[in-house]
N, C-alpha and C. Protein backbone atom coordinates (compact mmCIF):
# COMPACT_ATOMS: atom_id res chain seq x y z
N UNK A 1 3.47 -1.72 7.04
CA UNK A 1 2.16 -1.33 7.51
C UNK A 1 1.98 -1.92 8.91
N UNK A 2 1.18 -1.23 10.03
CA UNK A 2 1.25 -1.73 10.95
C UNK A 2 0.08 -1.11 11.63
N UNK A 3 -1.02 -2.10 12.10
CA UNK A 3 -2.20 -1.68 13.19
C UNK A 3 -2.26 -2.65 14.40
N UNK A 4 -3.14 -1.67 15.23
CA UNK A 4 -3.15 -2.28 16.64
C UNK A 4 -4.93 -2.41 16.86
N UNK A 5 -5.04 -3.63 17.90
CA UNK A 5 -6.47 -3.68 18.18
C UNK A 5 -6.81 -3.85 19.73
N UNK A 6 -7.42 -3.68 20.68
CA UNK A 6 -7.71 -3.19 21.89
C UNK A 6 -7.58 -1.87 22.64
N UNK A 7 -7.81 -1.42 23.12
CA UNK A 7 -8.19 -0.60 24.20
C UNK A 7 -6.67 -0.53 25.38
N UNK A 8 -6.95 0.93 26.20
CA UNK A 8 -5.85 0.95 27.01
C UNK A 8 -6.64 0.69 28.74
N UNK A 9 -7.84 0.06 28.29
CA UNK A 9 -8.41 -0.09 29.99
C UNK A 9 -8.39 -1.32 30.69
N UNK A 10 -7.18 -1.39 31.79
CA UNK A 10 -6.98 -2.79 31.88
C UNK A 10 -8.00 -3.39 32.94
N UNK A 11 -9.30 -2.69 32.92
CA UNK A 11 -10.43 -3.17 34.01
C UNK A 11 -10.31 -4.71 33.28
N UNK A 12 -11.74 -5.12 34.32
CA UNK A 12 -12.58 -6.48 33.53
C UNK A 12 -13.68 -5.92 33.56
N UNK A 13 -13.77 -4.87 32.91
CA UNK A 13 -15.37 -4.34 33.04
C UNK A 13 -16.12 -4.51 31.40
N UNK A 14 -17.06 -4.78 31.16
CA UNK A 14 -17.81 -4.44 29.63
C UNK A 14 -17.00 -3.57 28.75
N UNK A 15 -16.69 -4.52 27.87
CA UNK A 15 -15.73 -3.21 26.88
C UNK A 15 -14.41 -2.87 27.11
N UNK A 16 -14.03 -3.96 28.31
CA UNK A 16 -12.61 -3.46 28.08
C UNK A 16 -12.02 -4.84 26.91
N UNK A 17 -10.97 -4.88 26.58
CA UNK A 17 -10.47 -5.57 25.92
C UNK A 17 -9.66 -5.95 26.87
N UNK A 18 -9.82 -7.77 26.37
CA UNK A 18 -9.04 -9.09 26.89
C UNK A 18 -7.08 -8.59 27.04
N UNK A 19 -7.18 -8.66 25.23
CA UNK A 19 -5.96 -8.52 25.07
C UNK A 19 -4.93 -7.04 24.05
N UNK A 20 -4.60 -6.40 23.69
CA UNK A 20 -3.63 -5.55 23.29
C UNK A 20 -2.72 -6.28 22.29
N UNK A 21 -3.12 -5.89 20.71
CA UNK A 21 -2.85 -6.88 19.75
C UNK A 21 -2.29 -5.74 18.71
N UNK A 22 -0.42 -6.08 18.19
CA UNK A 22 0.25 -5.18 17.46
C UNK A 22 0.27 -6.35 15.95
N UNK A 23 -0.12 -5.66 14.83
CA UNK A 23 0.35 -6.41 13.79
C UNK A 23 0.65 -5.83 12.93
N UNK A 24 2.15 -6.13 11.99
CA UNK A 24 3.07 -5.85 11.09
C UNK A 24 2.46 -6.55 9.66
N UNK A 25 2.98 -5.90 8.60
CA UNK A 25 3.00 -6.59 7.71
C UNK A 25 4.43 -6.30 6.46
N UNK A 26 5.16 -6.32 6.58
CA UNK A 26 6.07 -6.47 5.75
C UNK A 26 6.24 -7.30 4.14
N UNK A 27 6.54 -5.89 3.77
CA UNK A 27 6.73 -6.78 1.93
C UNK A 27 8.31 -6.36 1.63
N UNK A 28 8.84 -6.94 0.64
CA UNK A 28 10.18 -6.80 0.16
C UNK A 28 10.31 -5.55 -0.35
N UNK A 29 9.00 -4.99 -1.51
CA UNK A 29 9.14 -3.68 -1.88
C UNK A 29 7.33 -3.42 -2.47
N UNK A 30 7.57 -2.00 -2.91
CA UNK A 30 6.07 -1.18 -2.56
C UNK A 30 5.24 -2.12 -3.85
N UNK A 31 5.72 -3.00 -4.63
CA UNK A 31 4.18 -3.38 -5.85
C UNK A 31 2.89 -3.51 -5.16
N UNK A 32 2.68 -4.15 -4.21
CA UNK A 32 1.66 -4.55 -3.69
C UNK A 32 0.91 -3.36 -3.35
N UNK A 33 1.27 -2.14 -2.89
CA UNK A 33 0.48 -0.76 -2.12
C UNK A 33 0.33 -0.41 -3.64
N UNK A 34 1.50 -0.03 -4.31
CA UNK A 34 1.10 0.58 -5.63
C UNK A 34 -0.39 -0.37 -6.10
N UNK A 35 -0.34 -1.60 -6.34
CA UNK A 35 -1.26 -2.44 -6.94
C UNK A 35 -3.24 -2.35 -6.44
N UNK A 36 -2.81 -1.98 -4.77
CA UNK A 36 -3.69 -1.95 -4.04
C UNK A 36 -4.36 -0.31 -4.34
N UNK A 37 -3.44 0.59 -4.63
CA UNK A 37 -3.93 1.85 -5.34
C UNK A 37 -4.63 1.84 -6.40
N UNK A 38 -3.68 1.37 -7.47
CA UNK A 38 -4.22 1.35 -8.83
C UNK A 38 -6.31 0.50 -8.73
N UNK A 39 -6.08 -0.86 -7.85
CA UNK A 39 -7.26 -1.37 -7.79
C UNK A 39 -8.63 -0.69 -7.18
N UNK A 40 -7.94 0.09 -5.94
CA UNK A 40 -9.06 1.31 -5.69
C UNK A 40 -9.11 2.03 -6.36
N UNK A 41 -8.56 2.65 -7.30
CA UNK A 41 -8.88 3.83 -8.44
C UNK A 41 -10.01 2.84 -9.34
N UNK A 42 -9.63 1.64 -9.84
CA UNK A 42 -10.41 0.90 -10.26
C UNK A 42 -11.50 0.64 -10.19
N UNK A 43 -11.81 0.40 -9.07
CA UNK A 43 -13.20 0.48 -8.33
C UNK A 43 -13.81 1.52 -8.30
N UNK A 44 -13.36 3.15 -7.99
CA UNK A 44 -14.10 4.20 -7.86
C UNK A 44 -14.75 4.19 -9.33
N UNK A 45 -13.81 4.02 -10.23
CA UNK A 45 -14.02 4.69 -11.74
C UNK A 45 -15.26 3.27 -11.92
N UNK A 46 -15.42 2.08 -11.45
CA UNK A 46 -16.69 1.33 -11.80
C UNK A 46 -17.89 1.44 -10.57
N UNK A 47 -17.69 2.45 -10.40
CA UNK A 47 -18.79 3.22 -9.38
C UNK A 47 -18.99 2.10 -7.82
N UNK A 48 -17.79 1.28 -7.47
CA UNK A 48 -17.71 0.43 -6.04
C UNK A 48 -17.88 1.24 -4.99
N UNK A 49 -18.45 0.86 -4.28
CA UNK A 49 -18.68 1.59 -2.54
C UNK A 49 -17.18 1.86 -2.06
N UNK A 50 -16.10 2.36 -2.29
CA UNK A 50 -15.24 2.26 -1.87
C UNK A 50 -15.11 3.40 -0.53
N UNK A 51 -14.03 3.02 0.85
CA UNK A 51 -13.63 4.43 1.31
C UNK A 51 -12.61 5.11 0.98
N UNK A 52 -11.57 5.44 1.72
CA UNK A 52 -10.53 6.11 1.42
C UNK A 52 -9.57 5.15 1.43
N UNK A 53 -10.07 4.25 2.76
CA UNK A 53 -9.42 2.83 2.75
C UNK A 53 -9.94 1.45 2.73
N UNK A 54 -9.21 0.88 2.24
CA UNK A 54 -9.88 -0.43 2.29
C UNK A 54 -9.77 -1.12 3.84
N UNK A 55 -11.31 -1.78 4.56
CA UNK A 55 -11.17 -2.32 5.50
C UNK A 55 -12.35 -3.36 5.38
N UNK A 56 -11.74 -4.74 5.94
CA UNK A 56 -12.46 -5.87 5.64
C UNK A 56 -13.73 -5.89 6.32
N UNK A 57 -13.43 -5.40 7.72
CA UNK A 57 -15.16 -4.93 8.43
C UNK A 57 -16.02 -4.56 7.19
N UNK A 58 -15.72 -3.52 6.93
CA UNK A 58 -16.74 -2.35 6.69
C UNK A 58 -17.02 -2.68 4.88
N UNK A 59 -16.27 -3.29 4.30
CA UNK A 59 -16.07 -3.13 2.77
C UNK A 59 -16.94 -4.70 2.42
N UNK A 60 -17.63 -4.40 0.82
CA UNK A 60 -18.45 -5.18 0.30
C UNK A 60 -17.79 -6.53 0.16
N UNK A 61 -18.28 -7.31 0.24
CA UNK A 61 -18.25 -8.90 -0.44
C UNK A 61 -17.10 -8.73 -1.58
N UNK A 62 -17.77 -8.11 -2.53
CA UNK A 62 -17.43 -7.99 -3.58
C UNK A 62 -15.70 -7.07 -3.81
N UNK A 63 -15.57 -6.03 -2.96
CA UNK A 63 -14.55 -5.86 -2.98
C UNK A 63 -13.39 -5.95 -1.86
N UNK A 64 -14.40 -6.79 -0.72
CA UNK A 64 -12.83 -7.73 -0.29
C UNK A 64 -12.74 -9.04 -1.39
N UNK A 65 -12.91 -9.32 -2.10
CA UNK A 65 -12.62 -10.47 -3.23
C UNK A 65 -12.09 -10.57 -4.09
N UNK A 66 -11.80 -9.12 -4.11
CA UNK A 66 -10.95 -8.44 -5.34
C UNK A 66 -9.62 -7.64 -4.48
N UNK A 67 -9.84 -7.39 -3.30
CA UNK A 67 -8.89 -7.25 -2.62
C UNK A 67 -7.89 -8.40 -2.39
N UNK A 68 -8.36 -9.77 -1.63
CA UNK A 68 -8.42 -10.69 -1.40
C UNK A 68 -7.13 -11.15 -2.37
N UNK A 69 -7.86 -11.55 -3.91
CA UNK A 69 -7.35 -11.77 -4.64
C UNK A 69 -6.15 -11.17 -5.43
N UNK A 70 -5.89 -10.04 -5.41
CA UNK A 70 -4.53 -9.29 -5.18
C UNK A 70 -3.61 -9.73 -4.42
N UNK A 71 -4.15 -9.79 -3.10
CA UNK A 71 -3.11 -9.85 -2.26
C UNK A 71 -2.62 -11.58 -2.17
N UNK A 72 -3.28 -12.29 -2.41
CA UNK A 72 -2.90 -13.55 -2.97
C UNK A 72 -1.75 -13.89 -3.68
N UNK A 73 -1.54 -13.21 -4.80
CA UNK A 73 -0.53 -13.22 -6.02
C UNK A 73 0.19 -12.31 -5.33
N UNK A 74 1.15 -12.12 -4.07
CA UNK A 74 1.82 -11.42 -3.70
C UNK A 74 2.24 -12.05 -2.06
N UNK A 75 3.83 -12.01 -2.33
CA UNK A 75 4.55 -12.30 -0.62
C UNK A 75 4.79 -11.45 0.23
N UNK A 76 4.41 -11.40 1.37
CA UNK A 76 4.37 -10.84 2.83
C UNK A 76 4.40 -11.50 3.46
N UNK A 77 5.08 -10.65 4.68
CA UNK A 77 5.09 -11.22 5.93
C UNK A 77 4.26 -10.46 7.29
N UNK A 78 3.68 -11.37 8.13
CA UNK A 78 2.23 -10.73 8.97
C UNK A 78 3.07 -11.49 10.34
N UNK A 79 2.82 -10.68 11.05
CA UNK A 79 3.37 -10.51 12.70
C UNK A 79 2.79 -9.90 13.37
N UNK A 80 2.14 -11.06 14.62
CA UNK A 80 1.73 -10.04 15.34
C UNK A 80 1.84 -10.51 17.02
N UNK A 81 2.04 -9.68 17.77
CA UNK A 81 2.48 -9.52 18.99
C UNK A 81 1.16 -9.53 20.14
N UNK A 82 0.81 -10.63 20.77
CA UNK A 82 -0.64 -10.30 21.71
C UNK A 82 -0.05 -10.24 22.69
N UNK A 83 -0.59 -9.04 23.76
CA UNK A 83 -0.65 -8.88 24.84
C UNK A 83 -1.69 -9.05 25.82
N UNK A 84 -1.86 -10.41 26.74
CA UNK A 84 -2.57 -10.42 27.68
C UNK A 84 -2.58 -9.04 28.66
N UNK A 85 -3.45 -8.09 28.82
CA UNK A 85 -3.58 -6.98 29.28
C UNK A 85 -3.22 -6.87 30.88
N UNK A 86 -4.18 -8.49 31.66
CA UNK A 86 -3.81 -8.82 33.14
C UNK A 86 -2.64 -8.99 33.78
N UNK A 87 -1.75 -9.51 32.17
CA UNK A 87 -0.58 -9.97 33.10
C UNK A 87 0.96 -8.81 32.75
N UNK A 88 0.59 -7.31 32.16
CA UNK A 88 1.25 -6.48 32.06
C UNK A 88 1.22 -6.33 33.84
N UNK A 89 2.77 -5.71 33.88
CA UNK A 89 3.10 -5.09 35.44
C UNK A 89 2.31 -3.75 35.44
N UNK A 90 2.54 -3.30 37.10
CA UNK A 90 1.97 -2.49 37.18
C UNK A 90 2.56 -0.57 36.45
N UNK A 91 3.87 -1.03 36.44
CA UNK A 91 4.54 0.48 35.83
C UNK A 91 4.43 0.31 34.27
N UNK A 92 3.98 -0.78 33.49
CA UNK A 92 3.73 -0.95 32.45
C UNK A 92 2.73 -0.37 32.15
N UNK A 93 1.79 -0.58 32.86
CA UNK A 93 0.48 -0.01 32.76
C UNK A 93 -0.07 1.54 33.73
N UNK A 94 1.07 2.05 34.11
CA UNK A 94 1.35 3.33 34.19
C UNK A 94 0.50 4.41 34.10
N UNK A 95 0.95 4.21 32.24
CA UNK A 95 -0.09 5.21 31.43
C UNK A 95 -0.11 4.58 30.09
N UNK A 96 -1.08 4.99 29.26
CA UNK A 96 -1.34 4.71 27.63
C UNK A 96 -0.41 4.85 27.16
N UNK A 97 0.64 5.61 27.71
CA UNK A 97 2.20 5.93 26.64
C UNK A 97 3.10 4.61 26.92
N UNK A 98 2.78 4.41 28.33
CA UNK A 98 3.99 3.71 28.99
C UNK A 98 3.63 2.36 27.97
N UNK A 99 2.05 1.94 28.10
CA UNK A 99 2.37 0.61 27.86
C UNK A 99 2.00 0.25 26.03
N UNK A 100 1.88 1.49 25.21
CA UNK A 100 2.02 1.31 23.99
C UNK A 100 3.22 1.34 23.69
N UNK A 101 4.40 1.91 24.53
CA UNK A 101 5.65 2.39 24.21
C UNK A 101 6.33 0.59 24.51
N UNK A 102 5.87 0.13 25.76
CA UNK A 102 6.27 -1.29 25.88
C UNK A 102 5.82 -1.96 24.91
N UNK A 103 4.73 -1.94 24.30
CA UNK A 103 3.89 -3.04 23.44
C UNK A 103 4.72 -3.03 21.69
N UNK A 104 5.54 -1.83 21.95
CA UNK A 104 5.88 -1.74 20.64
C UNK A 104 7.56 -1.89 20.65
N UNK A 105 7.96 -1.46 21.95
CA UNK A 105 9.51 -2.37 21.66
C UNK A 105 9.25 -4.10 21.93
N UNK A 106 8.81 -4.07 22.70
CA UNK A 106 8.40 -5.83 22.59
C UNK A 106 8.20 -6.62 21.22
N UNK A 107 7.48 -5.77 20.65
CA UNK A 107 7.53 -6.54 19.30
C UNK A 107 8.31 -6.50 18.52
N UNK A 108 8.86 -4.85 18.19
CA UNK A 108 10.18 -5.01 17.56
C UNK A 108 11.65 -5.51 18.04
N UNK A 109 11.54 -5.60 18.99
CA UNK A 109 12.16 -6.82 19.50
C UNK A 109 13.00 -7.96 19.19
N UNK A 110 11.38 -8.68 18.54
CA UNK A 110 11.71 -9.83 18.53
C UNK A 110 11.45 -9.59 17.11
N UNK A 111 11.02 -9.49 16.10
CA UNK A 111 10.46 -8.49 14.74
C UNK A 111 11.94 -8.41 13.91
N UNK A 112 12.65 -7.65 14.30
CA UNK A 112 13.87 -6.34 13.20
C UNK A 112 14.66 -7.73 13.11
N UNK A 113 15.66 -8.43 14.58
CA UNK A 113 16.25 -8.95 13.80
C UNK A 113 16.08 -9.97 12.64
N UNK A 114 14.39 -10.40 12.65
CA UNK A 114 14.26 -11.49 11.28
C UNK A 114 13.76 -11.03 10.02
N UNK A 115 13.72 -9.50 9.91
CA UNK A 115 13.58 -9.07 9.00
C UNK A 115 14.30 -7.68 8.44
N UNK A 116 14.88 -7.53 9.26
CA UNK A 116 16.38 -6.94 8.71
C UNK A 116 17.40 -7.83 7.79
């Protein structure tokens, strides 16, 4: 599984983002997604606010706690790659392709060989 958080505007204006942040999460094999399924079916069928997905912003007390607690009783690995936005070069920052395309060999990178 893998999400990203910031923006592609490398102003300093309101709203741009500081930094350009990639994070991995790696498991050995699928129990945990299966588990994380079965528990949202769980929840719909006891009438929980659920969405389509679970996200810690947006989701109740109550069922990040039960999320929470799942993912507890289970090993992963979480990686994540920050990019200070100022100190990307200038052909890096190109275009939105150029420097997501950098932001993401950079991490795998350094990433595959310790988890290969």
């Amino acid at each position: 599984m893998a999400d990203e958080s910031g923006n592609f505007d490398f102003s300093r204006r309101s709203g741009a983002s500081r930094y350009f942040i990639l994070t991995t999460v790696t498991c050995t094999d699928f129990t945990v997604g299966d588990e994380l399924l079965a528990l949202r079916r769980d929840m719909v069928w006891r009438g929980l606010a659920v969405e389509s997905e679970f996200h810690a912003t947006d989701d109740s007390l109550e069922v990040r706690t039960e999320v929470f607690d799942l993912l507890r009783r289970h090993d992963f690995r979480v990686d994540a790659t920050i990019l200070e936005k100022a100190k990307a070069q200038p052909q890096t920052r190109a275009s939105e392709e150029t420097f997501y395309r950098y932001a993401w060999d950079y991490h795998l990178k350094h990433l595959a060989p310790k988890v290969v």
